[in-house]
PDB file of N, CA and C in Angstrom:
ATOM      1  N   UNK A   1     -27.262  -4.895  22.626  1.00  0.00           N
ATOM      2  CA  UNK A   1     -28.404  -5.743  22.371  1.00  0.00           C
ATOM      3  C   UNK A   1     -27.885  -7.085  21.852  1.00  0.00           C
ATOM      4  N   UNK A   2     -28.364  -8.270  22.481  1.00  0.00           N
ATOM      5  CA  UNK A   2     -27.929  -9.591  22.468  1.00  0.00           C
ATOM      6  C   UNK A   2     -29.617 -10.337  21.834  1.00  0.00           C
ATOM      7  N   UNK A   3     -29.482 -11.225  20.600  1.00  0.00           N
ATOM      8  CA  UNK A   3     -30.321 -12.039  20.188  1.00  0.00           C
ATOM      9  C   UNK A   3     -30.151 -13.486  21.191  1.00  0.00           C
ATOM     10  N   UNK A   4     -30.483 -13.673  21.745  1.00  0.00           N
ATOM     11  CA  UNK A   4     -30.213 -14.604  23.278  1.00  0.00           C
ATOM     12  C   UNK A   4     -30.456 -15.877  22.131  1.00  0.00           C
ATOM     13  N   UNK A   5     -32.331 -16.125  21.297  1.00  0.00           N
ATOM     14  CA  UNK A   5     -32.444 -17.166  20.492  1.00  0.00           C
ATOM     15  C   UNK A   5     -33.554 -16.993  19.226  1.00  0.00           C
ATOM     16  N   UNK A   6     -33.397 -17.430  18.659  1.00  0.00           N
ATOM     17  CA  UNK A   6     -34.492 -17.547  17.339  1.00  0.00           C
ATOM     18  C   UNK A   6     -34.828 -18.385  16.315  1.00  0.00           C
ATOM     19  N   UNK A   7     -36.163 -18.805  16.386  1.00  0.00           N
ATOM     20  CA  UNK A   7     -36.512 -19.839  15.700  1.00  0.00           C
ATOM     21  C   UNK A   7     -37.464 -19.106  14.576  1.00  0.00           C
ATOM     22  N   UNK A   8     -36.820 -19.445  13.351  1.00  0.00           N
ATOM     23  CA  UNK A   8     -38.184 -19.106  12.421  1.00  0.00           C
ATOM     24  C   UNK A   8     -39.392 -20.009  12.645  1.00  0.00           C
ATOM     25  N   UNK A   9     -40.497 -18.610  12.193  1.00  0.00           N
ATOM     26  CA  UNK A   9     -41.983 -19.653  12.122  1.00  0.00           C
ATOM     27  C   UNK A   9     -42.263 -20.855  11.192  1.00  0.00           C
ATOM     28  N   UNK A  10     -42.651 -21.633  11.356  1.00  0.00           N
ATOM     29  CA  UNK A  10     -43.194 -22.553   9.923  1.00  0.00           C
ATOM     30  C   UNK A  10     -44.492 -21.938   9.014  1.00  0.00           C
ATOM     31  N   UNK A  11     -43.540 -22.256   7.712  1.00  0.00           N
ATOM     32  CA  UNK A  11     -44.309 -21.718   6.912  1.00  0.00           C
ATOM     33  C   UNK A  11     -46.068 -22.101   6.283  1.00  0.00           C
ATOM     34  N   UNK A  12     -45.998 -22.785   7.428  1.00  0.00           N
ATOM     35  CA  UNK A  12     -47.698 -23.385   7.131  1.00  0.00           C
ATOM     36  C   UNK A  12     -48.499 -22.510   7.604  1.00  0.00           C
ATOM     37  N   UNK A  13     -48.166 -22.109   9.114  1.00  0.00           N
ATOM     38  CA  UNK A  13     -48.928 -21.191   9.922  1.00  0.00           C
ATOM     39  C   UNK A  13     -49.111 -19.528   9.412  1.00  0.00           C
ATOM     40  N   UNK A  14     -48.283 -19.633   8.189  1.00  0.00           N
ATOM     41  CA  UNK A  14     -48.074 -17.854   7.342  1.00  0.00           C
ATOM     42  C   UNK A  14     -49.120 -17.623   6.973  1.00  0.00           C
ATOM     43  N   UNK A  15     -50.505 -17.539   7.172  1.00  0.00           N
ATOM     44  CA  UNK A  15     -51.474 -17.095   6.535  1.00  0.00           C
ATOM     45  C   UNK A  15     -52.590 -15.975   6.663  1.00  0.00           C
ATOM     46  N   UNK A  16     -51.690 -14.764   7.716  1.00  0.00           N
ATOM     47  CA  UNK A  16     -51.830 -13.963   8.302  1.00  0.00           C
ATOM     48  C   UNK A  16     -51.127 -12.894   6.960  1.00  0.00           C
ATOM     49  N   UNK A  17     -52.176 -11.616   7.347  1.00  0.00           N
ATOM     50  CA  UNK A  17     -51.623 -10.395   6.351  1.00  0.00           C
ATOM     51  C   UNK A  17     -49.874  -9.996   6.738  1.00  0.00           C
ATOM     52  N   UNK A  18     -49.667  -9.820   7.815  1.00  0.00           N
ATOM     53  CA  UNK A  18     -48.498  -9.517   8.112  1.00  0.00           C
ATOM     54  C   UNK A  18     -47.767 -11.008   8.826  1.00  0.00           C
ATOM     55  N   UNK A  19     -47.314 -12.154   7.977  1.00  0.00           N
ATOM     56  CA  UNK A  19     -46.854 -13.155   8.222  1.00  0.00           C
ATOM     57  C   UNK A  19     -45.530 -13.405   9.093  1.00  0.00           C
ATOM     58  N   UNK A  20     -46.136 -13.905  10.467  1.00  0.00           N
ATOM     59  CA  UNK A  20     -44.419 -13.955  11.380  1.00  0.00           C
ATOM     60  C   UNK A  20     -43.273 -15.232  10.504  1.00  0.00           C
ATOM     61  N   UNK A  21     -42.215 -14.516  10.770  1.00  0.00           N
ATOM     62  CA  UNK A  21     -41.023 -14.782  10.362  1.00  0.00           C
ATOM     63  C   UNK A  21     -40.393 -15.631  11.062  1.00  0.00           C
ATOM     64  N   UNK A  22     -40.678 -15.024  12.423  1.00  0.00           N
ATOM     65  CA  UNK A  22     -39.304 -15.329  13.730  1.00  0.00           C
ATOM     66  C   UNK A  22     -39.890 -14.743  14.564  1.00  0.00           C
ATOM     67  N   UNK A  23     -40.001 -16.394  15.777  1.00  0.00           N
ATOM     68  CA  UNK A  23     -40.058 -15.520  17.202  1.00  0.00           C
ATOM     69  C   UNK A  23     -38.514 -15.556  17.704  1.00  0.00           C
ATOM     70  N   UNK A  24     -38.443 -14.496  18.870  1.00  0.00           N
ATOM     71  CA  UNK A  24     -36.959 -14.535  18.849  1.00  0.00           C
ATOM     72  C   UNK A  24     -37.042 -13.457  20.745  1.00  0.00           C
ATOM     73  N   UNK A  25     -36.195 -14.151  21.282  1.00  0.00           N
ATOM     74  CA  UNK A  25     -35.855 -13.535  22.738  1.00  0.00           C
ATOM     75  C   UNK A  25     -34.596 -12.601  22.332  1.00  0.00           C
ATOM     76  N   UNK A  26     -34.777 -11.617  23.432  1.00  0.00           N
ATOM     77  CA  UNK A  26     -33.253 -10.783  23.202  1.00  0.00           C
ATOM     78  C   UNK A  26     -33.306 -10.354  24.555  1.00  0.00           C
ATOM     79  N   UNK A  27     -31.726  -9.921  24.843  1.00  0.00           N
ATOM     80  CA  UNK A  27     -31.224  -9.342  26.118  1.00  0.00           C
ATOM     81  C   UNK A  27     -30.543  -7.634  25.917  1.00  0.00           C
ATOM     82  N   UNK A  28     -31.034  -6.732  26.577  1.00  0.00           N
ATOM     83  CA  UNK A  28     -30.739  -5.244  26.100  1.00  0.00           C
ATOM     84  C   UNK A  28     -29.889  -4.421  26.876  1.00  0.00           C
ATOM     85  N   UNK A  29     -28.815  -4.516  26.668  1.00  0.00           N
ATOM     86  CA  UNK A  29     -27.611  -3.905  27.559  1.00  0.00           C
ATOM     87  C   UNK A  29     -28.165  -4.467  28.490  1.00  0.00           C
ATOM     88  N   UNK A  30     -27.815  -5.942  28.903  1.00  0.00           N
ATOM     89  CA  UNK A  30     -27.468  -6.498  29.685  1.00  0.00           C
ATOM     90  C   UNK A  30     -28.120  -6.399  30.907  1.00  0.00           C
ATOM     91  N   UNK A  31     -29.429  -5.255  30.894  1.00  0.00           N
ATOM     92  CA  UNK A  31     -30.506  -5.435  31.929  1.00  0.00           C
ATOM     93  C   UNK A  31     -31.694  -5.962  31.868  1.00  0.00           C
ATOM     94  N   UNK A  32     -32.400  -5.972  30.676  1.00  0.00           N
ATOM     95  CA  UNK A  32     -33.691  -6.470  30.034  1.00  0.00           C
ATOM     96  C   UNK A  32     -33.858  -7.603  29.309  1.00  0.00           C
ATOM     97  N   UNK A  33     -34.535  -8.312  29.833  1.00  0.00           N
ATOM     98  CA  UNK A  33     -34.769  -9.419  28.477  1.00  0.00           C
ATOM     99  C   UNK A  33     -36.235  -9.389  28.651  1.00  0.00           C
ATOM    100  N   UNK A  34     -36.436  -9.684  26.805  1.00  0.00           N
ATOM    101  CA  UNK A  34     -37.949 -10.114  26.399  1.00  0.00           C
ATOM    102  C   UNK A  34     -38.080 -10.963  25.515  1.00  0.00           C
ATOM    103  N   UNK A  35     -38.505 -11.846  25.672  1.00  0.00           N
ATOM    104  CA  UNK A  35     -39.005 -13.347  25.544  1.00  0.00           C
ATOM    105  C   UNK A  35     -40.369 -13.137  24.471  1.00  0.00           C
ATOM    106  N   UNK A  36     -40.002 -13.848  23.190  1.00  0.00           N
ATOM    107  CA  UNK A  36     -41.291 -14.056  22.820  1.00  0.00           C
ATOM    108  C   UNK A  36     -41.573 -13.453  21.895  1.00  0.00           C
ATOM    109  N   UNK A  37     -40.800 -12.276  21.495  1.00  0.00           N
ATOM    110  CA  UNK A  37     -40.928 -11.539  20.176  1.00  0.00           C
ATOM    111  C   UNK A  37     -41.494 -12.024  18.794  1.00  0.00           C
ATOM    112  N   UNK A  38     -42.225 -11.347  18.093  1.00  0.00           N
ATOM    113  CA  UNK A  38     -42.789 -11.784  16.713  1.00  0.00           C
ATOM    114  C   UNK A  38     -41.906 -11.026  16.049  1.00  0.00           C
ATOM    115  N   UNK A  39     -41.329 -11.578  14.473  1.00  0.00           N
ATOM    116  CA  UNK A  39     -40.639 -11.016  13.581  1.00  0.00           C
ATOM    117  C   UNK A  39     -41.717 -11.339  12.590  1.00  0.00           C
ATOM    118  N   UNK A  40     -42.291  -9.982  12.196  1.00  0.00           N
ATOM    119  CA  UNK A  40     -43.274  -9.787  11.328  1.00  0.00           C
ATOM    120  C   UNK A  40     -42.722  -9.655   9.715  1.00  0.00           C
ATOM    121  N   UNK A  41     -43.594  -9.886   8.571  1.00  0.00           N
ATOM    122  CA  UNK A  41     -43.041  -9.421   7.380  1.00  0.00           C
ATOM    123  C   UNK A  41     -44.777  -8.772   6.699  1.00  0.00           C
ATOM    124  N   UNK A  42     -44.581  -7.246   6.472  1.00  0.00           N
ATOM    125  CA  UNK A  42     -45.598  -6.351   6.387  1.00  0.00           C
ATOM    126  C   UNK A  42     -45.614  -6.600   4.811  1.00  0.00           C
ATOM    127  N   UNK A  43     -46.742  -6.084   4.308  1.00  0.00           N
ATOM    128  CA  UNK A  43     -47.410  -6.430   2.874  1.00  0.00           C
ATOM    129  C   UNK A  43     -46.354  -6.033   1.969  1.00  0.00           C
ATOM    130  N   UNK A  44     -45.544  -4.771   1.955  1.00  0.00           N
ATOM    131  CA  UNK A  44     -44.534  -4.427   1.515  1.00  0.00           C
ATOM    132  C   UNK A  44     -43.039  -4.757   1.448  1.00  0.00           C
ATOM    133  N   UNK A  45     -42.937  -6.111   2.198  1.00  0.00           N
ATOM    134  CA  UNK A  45     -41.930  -6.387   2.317  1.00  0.00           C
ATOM    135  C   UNK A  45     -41.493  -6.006   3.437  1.00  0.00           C
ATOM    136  N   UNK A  46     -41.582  -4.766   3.995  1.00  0.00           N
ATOM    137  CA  UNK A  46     -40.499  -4.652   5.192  1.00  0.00           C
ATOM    138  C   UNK A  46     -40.884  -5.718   6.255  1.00  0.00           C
ATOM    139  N   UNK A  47     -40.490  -5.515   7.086  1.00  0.00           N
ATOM    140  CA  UNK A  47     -40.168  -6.203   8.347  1.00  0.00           C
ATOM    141  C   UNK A  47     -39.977  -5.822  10.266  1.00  0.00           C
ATOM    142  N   UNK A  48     -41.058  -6.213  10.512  1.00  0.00           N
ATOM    143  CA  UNK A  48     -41.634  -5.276  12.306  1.00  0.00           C
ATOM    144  C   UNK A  48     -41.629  -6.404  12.983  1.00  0.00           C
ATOM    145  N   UNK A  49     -40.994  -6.193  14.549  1.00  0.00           N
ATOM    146  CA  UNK A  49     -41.127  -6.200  15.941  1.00  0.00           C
ATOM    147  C   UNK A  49     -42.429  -6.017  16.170  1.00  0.00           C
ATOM    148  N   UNK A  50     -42.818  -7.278  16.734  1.00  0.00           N
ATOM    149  CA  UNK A  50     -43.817  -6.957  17.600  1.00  0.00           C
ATOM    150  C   UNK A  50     -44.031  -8.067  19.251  1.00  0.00           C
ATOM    151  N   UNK A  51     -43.940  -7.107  20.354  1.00  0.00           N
ATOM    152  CA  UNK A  51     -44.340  -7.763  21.579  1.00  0.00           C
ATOM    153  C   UNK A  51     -45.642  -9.034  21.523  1.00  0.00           C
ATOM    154  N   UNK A  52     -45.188 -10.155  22.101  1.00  0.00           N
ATOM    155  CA  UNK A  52     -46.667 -11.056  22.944  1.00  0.00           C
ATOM    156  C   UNK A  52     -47.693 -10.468  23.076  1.00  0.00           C
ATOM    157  N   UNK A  53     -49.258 -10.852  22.937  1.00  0.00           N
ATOM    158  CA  UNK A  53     -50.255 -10.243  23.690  1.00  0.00           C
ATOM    159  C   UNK A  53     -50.309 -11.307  25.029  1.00  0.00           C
ATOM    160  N   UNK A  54     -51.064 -10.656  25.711  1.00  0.00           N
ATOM    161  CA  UNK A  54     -51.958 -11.503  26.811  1.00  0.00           C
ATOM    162  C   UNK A  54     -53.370 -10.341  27.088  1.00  0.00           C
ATOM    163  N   UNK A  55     -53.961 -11.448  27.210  1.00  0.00           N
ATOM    164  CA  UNK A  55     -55.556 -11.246  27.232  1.00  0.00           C
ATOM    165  C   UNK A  55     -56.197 -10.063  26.528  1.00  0.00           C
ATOM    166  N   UNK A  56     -55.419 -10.233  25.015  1.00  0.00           N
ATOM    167  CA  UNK A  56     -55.663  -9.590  23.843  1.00  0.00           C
ATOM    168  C   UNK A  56     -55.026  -8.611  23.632  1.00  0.00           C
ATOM    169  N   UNK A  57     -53.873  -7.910  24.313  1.00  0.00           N
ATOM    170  CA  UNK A  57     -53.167  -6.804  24.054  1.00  0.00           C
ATOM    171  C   UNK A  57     -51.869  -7.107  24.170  1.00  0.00           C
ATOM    172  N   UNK A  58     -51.105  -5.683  23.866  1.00  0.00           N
ATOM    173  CA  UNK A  58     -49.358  -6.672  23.641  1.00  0.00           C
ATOM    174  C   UNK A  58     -49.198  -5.564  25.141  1.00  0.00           C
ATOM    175  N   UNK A  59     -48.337  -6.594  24.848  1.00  0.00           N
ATOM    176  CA  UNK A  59     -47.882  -6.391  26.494  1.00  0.00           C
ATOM    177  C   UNK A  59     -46.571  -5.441  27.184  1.00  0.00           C
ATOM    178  N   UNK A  60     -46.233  -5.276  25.707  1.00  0.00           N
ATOM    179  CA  UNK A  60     -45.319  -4.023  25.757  1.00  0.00           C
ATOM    180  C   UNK A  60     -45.262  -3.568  24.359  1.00  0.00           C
ATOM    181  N   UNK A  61     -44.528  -1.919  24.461  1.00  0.00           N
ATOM    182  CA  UNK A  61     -44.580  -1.737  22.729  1.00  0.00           C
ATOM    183  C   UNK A  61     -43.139  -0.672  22.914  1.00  0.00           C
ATOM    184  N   UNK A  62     -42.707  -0.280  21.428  1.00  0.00           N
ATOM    185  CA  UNK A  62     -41.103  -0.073  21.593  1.00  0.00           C
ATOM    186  C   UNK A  62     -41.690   1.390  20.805  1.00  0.00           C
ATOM    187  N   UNK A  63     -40.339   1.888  20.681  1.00  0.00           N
ATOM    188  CA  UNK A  63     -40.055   3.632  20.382  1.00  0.00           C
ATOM    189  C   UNK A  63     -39.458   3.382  19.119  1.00  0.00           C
ATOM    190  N   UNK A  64     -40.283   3.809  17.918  1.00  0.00           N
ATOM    191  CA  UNK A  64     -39.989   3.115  16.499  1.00  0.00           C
ATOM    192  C   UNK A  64     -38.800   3.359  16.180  1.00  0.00           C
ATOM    193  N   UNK A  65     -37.630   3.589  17.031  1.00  0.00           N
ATOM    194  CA  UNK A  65     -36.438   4.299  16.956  1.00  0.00           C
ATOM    195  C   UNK A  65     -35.727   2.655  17.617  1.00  0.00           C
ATOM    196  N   UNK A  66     -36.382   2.397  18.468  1.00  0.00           N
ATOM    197  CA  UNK A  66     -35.988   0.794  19.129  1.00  0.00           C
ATOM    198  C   UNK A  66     -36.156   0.007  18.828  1.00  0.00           C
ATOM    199  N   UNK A  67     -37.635  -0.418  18.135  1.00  0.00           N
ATOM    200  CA  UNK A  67     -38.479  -1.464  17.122  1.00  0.00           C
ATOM    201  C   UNK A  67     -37.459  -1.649  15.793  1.00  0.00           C
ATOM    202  N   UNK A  68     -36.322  -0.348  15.435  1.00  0.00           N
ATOM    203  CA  UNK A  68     -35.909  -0.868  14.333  1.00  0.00           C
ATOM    204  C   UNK A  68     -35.001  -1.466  14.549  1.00  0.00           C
ATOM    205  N   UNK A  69     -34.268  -1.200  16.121  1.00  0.00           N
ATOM    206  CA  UNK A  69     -32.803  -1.629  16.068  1.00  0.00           C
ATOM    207  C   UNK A  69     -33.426  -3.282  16.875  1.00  0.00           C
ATOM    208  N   UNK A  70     -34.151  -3.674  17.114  1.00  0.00           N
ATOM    209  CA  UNK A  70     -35.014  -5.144  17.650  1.00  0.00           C
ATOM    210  C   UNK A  70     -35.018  -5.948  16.085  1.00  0.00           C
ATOM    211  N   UNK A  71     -35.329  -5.391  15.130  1.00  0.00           N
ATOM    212  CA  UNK A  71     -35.867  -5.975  14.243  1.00  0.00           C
ATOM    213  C   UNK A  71     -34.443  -5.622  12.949  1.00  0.00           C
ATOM    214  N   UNK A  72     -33.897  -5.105  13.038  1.00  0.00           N
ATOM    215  CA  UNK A  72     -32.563  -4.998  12.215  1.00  0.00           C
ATOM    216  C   UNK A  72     -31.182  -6.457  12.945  1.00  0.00           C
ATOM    217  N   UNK A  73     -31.602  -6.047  14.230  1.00  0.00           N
ATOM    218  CA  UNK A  73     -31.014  -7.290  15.647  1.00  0.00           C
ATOM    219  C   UNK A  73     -31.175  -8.670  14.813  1.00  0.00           C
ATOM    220  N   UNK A  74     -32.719  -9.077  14.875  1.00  0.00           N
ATOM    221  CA  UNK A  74     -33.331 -10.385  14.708  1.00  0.00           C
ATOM    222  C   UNK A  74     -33.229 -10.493  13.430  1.00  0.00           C
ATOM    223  N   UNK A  75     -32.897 -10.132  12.381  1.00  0.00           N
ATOM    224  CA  UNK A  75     -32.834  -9.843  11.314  1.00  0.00           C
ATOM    225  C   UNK A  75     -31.329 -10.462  10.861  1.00  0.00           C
ATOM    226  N   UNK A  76     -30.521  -9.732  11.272  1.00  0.00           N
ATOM    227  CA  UNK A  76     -29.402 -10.204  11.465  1.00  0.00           C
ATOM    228  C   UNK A  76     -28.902 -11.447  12.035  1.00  0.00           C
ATOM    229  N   UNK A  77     -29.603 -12.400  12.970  1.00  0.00           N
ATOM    230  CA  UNK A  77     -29.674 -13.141  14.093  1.00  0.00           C
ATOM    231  C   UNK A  77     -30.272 -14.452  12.754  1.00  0.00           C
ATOM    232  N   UNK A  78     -31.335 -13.924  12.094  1.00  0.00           N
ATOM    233  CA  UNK A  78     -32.149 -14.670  11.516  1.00  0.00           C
ATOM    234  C   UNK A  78     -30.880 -15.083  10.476  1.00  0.00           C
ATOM    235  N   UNK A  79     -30.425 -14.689   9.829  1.00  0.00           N
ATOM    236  CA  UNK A  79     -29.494 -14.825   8.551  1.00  0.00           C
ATOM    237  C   UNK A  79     -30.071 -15.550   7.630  1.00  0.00           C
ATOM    238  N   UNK A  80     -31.279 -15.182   7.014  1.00  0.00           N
ATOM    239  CA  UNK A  80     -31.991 -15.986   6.066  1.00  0.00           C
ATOM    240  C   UNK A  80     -32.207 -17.799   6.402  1.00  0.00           C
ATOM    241  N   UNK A  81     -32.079 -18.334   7.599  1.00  0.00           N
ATOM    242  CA  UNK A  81     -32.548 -19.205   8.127  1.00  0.00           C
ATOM    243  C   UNK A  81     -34.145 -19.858   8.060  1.00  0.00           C
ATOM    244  N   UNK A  82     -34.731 -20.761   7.642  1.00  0.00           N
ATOM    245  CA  UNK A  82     -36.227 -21.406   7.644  1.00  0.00           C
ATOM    246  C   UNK A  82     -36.898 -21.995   8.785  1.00  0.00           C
ATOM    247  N   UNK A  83     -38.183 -22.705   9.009  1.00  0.00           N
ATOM    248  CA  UNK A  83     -38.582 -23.117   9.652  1.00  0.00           C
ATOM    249  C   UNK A  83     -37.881 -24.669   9.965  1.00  0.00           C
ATOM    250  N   UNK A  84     -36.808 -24.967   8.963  1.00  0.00           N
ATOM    251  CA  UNK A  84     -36.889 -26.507   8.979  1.00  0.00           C
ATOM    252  C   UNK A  84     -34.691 -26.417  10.117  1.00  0.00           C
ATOM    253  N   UNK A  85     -34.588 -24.877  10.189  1.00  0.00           N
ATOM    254  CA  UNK A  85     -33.619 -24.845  10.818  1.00  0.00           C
ATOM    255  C   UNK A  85     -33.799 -24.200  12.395  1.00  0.00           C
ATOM    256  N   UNK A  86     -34.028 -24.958  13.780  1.00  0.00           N
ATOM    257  CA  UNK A  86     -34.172 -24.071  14.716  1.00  0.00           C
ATOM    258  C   UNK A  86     -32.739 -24.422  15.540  1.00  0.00           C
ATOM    259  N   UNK A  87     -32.122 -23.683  15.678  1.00  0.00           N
ATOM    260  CA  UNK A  87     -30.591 -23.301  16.111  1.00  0.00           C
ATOM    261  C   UNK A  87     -30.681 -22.151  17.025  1.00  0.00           C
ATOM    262  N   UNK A  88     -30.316 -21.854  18.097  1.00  0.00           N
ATOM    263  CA  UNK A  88     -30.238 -20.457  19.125  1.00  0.00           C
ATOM    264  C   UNK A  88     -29.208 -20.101  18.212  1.00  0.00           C
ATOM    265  N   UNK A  89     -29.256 -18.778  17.995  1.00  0.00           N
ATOM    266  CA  UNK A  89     -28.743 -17.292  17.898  1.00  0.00           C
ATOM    267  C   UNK A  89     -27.336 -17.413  18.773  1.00  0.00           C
ATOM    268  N   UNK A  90     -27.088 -17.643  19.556  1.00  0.00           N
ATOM    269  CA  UNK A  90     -26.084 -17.535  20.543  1.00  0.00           C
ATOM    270  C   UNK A  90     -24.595 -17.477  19.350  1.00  0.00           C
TER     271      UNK A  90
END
């Protein structure tokens, strides 16, 4: 699993219960890529993957066994980085 790029969100737009962090593309053994990822931060602190919607639904969803290693990925990728730093991951 490859973090292809990631930009944290700006922190103006945080005013959502589960506030995105980071959208962020990744490439998955080298056959899959998905574009567009939300890096969520849940009331508790932790921290979730979540797919794009289109026309109100997400458009794919992961095997909470995959969602962690996406979000441990971007996480890592992120390295405590802000909105005022957008740099690709590469």
């Amino acid at each position: 699993m490859r973090i292809l790029s990631i930009v944290p969100c700006p922190t103006y737009a945080n005013t959502e219960r589960f506030p995105c962090v980071a959208r962020f593309d990744v490439e998955v053994e080298g056959r899959l890529r998905l574009y567009n990822l939300r890096l969520l931060r849940a009331p508790d602190g932790t921290h979730l993957t979540y797919a794009p919607s289109v026309a109100g639904k997400r458009c794919a969803t992961f095997t909470p066994d995959f969602a962690k290693e996406l979000t441990a990925a971007a996480m890592a990728a992120l390295g405590g980085r802000t909105a005022n730093d957008k740099l690709s991951a590469a």
